[in-house]
Protein backbone atom coordinates (compact mmCIF):
# COMPACT_ATOMS: atom_id res chain seq x y z
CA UNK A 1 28.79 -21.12 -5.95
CA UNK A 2 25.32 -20.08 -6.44
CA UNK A 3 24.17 -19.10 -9.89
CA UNK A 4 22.59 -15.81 -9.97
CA UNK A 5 19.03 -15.21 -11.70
CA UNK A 6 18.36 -12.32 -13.93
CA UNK A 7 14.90 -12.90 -14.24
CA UNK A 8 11.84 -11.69 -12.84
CA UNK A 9 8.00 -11.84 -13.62
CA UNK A 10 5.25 -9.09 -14.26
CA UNK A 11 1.74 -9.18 -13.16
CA UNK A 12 -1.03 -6.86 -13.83
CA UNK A 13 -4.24 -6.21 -11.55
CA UNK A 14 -6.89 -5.39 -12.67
CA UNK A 15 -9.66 -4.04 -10.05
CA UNK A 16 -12.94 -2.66 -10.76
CA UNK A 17 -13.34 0.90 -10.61
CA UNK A 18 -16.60 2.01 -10.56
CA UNK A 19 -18.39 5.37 -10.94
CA UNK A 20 -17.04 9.02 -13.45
CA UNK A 21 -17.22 6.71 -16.40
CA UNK A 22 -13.90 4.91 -15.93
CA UNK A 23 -12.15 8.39 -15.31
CA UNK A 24 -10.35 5.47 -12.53
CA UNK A 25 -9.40 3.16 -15.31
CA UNK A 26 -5.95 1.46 -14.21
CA UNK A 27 -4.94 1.63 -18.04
CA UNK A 28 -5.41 5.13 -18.24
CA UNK A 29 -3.02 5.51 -15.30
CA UNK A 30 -0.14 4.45 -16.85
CA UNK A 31 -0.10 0.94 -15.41
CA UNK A 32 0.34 1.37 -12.07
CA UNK A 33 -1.09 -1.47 -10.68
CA UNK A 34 2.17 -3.54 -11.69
CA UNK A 35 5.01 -4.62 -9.89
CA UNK A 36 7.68 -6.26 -9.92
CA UNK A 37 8.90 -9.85 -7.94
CA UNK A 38 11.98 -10.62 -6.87
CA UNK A 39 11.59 -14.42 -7.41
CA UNK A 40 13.63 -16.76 -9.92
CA UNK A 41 12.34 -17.02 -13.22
CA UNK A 42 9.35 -19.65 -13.65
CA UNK A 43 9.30 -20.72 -10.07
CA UNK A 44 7.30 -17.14 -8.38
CA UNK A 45 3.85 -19.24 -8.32
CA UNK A 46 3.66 -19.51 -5.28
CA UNK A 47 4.47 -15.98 -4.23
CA UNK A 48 2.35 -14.70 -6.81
CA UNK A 49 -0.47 -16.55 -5.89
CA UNK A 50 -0.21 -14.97 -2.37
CA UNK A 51 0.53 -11.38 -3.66
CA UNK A 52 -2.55 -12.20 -6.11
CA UNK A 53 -4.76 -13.43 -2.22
CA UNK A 54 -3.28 -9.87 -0.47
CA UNK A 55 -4.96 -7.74 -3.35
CA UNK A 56 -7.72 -9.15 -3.31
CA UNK A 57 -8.44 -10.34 0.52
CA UNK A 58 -6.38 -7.55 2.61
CA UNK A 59 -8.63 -5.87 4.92
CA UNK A 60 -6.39 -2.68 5.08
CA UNK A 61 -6.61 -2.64 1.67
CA UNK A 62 -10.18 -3.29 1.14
CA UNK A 63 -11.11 -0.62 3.52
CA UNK A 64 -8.77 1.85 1.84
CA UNK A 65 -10.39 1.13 -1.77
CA UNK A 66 -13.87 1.68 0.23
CA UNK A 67 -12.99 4.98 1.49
CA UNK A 68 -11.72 5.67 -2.74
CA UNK A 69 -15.05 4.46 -3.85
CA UNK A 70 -16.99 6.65 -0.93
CA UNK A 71 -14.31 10.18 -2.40
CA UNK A 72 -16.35 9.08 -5.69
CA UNK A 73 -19.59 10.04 -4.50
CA UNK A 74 -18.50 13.68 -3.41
CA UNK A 75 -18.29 15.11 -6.99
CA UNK A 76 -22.05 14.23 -7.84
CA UNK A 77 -23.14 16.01 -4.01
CA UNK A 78 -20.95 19.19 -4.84
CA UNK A 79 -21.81 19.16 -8.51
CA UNK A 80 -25.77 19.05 -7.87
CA UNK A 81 -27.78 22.42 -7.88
CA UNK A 82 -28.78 23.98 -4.73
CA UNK A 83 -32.25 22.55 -4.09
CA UNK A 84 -35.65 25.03 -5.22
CA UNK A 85 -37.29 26.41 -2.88
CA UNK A 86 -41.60 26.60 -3.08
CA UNK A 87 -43.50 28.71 -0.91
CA UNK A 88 -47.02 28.82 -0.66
CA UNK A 89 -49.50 30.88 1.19
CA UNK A 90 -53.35 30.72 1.87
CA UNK A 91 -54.63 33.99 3.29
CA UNK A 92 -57.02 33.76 6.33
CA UNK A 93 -58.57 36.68 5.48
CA UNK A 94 -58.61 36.97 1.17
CA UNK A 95 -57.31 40.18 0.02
CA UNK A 96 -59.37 41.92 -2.70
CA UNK A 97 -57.85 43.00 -6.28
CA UNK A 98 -59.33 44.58 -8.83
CA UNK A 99 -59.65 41.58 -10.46
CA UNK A 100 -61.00 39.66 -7.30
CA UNK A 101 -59.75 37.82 -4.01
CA UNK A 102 -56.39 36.85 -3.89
CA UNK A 103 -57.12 33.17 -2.59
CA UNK A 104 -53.55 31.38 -2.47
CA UNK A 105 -50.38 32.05 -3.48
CA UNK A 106 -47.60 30.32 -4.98
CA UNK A 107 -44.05 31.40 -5.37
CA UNK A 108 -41.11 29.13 -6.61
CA UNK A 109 -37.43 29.82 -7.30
CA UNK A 110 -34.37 28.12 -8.15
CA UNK A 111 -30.47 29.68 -7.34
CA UNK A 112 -27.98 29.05 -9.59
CA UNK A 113 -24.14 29.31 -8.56
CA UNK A 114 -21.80 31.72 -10.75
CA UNK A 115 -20.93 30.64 -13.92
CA UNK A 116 -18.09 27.39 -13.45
CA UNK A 117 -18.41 26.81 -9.84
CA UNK A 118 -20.31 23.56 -9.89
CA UNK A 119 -17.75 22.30 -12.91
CA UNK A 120 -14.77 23.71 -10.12
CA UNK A 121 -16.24 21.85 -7.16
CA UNK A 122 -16.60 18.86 -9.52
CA UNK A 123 -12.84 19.01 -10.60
CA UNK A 124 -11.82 19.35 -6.89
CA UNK A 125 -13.82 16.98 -5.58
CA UNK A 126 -12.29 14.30 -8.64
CA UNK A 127 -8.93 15.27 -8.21
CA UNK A 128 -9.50 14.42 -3.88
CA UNK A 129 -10.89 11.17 -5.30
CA UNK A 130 -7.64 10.66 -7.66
CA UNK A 131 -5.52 11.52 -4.52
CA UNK A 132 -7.89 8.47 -2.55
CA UNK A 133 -6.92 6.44 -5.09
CA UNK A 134 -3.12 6.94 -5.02
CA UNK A 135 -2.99 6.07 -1.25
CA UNK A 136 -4.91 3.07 -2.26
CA UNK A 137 -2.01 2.04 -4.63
CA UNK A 138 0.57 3.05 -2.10
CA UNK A 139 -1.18 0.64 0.80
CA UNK A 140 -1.26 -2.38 -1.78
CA UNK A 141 2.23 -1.83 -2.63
CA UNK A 142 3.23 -1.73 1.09
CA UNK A 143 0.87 -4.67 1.84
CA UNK A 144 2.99 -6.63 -1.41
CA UNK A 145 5.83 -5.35 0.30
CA UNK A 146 5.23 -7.03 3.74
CA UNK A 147 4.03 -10.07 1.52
CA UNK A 148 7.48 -10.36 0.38
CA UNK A 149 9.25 -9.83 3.53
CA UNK A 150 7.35 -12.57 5.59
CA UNK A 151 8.16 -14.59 2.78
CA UNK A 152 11.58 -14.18 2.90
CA UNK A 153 11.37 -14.98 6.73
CA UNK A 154 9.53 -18.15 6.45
CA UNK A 155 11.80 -19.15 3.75
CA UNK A 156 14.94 -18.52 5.80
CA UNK A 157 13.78 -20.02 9.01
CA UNK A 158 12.77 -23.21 6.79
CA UNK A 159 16.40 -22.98 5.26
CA UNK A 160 18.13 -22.76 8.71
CA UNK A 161 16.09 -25.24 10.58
CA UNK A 162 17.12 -27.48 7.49
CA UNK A 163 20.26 -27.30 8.43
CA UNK A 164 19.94 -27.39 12.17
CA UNK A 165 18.54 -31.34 11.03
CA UNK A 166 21.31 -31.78 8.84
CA UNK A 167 23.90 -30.84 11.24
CA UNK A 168 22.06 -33.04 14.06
CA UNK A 169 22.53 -36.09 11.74
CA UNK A 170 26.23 -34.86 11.76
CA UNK A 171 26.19 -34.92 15.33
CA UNK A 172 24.49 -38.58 15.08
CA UNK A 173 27.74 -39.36 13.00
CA UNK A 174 29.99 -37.88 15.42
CA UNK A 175 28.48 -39.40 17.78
CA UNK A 176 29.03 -43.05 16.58
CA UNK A 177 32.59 -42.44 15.43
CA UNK A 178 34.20 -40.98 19.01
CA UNK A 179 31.92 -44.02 20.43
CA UNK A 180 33.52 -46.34 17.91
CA UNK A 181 36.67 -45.22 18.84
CA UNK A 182 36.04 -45.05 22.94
CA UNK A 183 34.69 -48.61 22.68
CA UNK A 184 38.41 -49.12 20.85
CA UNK A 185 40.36 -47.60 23.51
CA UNK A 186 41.61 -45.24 21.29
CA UNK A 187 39.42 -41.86 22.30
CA UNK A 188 38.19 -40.98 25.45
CA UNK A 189 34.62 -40.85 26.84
CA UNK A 190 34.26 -37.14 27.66
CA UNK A 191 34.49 -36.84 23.43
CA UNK A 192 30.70 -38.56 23.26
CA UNK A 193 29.89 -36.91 26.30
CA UNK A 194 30.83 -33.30 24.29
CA UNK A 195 28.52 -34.75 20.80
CA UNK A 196 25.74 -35.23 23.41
CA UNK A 197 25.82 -31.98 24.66
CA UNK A 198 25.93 -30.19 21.43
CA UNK A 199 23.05 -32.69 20.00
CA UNK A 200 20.76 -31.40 23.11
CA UNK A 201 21.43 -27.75 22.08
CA UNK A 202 20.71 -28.63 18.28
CA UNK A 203 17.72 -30.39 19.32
CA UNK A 204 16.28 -27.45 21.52
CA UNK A 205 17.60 -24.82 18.68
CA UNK A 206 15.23 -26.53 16.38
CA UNK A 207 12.26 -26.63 18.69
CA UNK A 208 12.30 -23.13 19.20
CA UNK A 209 12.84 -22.43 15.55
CA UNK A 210 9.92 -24.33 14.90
CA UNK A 211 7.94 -22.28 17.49
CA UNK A 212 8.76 -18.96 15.82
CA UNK A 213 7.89 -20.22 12.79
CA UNK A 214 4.05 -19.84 14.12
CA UNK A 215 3.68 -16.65 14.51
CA UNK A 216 5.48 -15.42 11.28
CA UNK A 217 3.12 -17.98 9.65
CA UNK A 218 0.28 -16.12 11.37
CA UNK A 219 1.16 -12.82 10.72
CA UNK A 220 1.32 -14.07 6.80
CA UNK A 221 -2.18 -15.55 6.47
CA UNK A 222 -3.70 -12.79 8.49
CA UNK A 223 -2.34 -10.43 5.35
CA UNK A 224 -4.24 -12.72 3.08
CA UNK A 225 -6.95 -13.11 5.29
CA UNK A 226 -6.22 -16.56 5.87
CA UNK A 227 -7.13 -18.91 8.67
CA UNK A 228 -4.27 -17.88 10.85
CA UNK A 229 -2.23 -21.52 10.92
CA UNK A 230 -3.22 -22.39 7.30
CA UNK A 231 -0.31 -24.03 5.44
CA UNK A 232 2.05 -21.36 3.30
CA UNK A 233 4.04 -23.11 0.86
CA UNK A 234 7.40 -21.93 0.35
CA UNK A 235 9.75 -22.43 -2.61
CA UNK A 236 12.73 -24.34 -2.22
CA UNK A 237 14.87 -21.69 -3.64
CA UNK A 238 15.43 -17.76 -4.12
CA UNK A 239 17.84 -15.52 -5.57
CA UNK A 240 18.84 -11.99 -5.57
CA UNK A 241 18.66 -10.04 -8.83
CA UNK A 242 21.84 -9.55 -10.55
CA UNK A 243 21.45 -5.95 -11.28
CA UNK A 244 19.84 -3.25 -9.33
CA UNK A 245 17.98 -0.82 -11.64
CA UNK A 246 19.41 2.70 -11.42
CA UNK A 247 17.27 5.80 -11.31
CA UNK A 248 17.57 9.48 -13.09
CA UNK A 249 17.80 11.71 -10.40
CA UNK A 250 15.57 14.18 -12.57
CA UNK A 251 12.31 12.33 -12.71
CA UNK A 252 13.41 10.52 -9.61
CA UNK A 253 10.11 8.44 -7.83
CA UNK A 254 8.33 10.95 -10.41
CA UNK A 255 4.91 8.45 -10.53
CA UNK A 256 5.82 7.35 -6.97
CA UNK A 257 1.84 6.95 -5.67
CA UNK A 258 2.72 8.89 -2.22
CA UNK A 259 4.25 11.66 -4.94
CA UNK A 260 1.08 11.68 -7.03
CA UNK A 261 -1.58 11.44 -4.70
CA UNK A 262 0.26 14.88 -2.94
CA UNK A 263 0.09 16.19 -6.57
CA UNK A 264 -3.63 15.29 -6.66
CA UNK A 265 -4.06 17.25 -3.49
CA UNK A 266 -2.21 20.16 -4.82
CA UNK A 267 -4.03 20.55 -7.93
CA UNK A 268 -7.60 19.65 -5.25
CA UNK A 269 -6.33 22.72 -3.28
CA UNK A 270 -5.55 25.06 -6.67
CA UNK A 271 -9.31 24.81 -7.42
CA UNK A 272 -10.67 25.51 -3.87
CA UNK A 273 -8.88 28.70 -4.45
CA UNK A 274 -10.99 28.87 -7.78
CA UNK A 275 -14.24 27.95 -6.16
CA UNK A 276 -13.89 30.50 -3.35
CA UNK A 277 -13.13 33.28 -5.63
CA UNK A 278 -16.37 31.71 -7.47
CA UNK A 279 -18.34 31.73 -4.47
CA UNK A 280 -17.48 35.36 -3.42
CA UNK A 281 -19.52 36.03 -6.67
CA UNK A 282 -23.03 36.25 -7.11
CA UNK A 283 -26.03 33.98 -7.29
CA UNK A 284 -28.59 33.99 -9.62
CA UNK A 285 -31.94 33.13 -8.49
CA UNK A 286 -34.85 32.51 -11.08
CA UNK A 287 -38.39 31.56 -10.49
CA UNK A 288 -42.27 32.56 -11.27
CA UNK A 289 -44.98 34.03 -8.62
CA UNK A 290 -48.14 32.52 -9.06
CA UNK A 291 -51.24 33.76 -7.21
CA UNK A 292 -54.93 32.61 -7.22
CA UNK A 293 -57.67 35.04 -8.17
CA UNK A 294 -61.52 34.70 -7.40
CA UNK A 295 -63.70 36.32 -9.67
CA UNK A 296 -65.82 39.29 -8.58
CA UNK A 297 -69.55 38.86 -8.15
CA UNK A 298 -70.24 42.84 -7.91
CA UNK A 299 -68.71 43.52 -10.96
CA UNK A 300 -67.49 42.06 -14.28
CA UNK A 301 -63.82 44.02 -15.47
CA UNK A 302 -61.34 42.44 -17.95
CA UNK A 303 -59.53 39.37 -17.12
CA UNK A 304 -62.45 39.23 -14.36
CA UNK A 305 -60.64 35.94 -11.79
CA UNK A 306 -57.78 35.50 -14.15
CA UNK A 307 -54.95 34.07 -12.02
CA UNK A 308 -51.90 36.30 -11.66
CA UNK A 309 -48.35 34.94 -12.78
CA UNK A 310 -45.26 36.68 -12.14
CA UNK A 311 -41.72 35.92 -13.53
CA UNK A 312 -38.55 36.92 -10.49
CA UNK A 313 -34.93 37.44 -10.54
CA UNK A 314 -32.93 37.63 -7.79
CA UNK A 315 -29.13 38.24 -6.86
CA UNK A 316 -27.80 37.46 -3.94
CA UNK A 317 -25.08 40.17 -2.71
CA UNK A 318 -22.20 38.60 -1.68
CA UNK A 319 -20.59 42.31 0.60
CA UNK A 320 -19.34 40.11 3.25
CA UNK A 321 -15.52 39.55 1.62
CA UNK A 322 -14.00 38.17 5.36
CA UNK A 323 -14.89 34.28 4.78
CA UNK A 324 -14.51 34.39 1.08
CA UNK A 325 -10.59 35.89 1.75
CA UNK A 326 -10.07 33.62 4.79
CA UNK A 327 -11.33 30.43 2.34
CA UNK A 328 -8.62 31.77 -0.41
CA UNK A 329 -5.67 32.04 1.70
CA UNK A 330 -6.87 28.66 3.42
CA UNK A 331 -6.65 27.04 0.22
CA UNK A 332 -3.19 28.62 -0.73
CA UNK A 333 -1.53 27.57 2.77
CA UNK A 334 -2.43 23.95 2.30
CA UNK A 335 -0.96 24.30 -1.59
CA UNK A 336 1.93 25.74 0.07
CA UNK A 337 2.00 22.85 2.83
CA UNK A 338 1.10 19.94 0.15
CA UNK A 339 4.57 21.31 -1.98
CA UNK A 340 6.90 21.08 0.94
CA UNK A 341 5.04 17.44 1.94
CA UNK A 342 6.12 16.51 -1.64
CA UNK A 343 9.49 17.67 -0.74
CA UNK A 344 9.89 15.97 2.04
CA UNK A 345 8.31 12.68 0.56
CA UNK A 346 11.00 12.66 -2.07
CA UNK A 347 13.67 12.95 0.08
CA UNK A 348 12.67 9.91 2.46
CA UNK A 349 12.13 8.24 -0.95
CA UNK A 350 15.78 8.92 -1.93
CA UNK A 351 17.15 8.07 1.43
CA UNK A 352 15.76 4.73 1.51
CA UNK A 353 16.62 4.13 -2.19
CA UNK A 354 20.07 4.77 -1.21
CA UNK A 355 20.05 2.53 2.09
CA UNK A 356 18.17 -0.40 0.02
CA UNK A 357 21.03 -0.15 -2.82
CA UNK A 358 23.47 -0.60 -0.31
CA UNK A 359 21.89 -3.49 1.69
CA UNK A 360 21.40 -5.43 -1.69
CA UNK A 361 25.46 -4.53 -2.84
CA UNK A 362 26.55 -5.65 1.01
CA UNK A 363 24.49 -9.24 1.02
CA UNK A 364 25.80 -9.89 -2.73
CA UNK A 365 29.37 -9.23 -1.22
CA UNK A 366 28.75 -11.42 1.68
CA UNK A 367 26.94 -14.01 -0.13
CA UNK A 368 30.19 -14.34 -1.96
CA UNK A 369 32.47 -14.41 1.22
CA UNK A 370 30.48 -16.70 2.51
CA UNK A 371 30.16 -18.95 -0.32
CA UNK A 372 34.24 -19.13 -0.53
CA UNK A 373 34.13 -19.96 3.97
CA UNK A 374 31.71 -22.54 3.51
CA UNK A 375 33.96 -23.99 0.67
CA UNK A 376 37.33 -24.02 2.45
CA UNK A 377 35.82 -24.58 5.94
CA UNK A 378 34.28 -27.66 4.77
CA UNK A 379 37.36 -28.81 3.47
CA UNK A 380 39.32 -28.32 6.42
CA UNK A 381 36.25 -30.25 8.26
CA UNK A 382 37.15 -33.36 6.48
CA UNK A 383 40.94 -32.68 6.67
CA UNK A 384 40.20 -32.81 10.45
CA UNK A 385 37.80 -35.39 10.63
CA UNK A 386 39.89 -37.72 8.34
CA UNK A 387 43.10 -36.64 11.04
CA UNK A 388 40.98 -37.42 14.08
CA UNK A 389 40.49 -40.92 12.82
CA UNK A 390 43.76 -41.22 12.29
CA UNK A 391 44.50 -40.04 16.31
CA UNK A 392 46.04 -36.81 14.43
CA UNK A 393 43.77 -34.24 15.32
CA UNK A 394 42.27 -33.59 18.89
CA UNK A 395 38.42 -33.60 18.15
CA UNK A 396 37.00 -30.03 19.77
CA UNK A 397 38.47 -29.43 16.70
CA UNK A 398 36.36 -31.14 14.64
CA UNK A 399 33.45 -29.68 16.71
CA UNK A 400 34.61 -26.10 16.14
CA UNK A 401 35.13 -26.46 12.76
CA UNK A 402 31.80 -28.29 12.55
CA UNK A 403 30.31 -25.08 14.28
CA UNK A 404 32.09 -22.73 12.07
CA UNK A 405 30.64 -24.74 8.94
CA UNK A 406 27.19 -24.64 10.02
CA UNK A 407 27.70 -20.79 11.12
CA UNK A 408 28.70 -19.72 7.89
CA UNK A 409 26.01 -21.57 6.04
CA UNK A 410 23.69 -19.86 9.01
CA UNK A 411 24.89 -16.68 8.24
CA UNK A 412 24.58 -17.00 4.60
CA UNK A 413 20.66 -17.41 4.74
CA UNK A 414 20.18 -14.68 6.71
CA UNK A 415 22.52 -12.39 4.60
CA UNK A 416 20.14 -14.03 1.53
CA UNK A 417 17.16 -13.00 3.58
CA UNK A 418 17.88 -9.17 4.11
CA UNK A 419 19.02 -8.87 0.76
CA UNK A 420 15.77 -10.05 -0.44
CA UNK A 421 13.60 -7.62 1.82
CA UNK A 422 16.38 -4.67 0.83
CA UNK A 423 15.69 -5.54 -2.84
CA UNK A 424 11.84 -6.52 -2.05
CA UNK A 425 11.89 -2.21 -0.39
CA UNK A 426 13.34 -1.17 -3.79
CA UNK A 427 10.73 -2.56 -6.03
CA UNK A 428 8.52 -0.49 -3.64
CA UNK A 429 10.08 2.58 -4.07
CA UNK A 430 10.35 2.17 -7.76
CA UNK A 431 6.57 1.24 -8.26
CA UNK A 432 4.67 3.42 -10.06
């Protein structure tokens, strides 16, 4: 019987995050960026080399840390001061003072936002970039997840076309020994007539195993951004973990990325409600008048052509309360909606924790049925084989038992393969 494996690697990666002064940094956030493989201990190279290719090379997943690094460059935008505004005016016709001609005028001003809105719209616009960011995570942890699966694929199809060969050299043996014994008058030809027929259908199952192994192979380099039939080399053997972790219900998928970044959003949506009650505030606008004097020619008074400067306050009068009410409650509905998302996320999260728990309990049962039918059916295929040489046993027998052998081993490697995609979906869920 198969041994099984308790062991499993860890790998960190470690991505650049650029821009708020490493408020990003993949240490700060607890570690997130590792996971877990299902492979036996010492022998996940391979696999991690490819997971190692899809983090680095997917294009889903490079467009998805683009659109993170483009939710960086919001805070600085809605951070920034409203621009100044400078007017100047030359009169056509110069306007006489006491003093002299107004020639020009200059007038500049600069608004300023209510005390903590910038900081607000910073915050919001961060914590929309934080939320980026967990998608991110959640798309590389689906794309490690699809990794994994294809694997599995490619490694059963190798398995089972494996034995497709070995049972065809079976067949070869078959083959010779109901000749042998036709050629000795002791079996009939219609029993090498009945090897030939299954030998055709093993040789055309094979074919057509090999053909579907191109387009899983495909689909697999196309996640690493791969020449599409580049080889993938698969290990010659995995196992299923032992034990399946088990969760506290309370914190349940707690740092789950989908469950953060709707957390993000939540706390994004908190402070538009703080920025619109910010905004429904005043502004304060300061700046300075400047104007041009000429002096006079007809007269000489004090400060004779002395320029005129002019310090200004304004305050804008924010009376119209319709938008900054409708921007409120717009920002409480989608806290509101974000909240029951998060509900709703952690229930599909739950549901397929349960349905991957079972799937990795039912292959480890089958694994062991089928471990005890290959053992006693392969027994009973040399108990018949050894009868029909012996003119005992009639030998469809020997060909149905054959068939059953080769079924159960079949079956076996595709039990191993859901098992490892089941288990494969679990270390998903339980990624943080």
């Amino acid at each position: 019987m198969m041994k099984k494996n308790r062991h499993f690697n860890i790998i960190g990666l470690e991505l650049p995050l650029r821009g708020l002064g490493g408020i990003f940094s993949l240490r700060r956030l607890g570690g997130i960026l590792f996971f877990f493989l299902w492979m036996q201990g010492g022998q996940a190279q391979n696999l991690d080399t490819y997971l190692q290719m899809a983090a680095e090379n997917n294009p889903r997943l490079k467009a998805s840390y683009a659109e993170f690094e483009a939710a960086l460059q919001r805070a600085p935008q809605v951070a920034s001061l409203p621009d100044p505004t400078l007017t100047v005016s030359a009169f056509g016709r110069m306007i006489e003072t006491r003093l002299g001609a107004q020639e020009a005028r200059f007038n500049f001003m600069q608004m300023f936002p209510w005390f903590g809105t910038l900081k607000a719209k910073e915050d919001a616009a961060n914590l929309m970039a934080e939320a980026s960011f967990q998608n991110y995570l959640d798309l590389r942890n689906q794309v490690f997840f699809d990794v994994k699966s294809v694997y599995a694929e490619l490694y059963a199809l190798d398995k089972i076309i494996q034995l497709k060969q070995e049972n065809l050299a079976i067949l070869d043996s078959y083959r010779e020994l109901s000749l042998s014994r036709f050629q000795s008058g002791s079996s009939p030809m219609v029993n090498v007539v009945k090897v030939d027929i299954q030998r055709d259908g093993a040789i055309t199952e094979i074919e057509l195993l090999q053909e579907q192994r191109k387009p899983l192979q495909t689909r697999f380099n196309l996640m690493l951004r791969r020449e599409p039939m580049a080889a993938v080399s698969i290990q010659d053997t995995l196992f299923l973990s032992e034990n399946s972790p088990v969760i506290d219900n309370n914190v349940a998928f707690s740092g789950h990325p989908t469950l953060t970044g709707l957390e993000k959003q939540a706390e994004a949506y908190a402070m538009q409600d703080v920025i619109a009650q910010k905004e429904g505030l005043p502004m304060i606008g300061l700046g300075v008048d400047y104007s041009i004097i000429s002096k006079r020619t007809d007269a000489n008074p004090d400060m004779n052509g002395q320029d005129a400067v002019m310090p200004m306050l304004s305050v804008t009068l924010p009376i119209f309360r319709k938008k900054v009410n409708a921007a409120r409650k717009e920002a409480q509905l989608m806290g509101e909606s974000i909240v029951e998302q998060q509900e709703a996320q952690r229930n599909e999260l739950q549901n397929e924790y349960e349905t991957a728990i079972y799937e990795i309990n039912r292959a480890k049962k089958l694994l062991d049925l089928y471990d005890r039918q290959i053992e006693s059916s392969g027994q009973a295929n040399k108990l018949l084989i050894s009868g029909y040489s012996n003119s005992i046993t009639d030998f469809d027998e020997v060909l149905q038992m054959n068939q059953d052998v080769l079924m159960y081993q079949t079956q076996k490697i595709e039990v191993l393969k859901n098992g490892l995609i089941a288990q494969a979906r679990l270390q998903y869920l339980l990624t943080q």
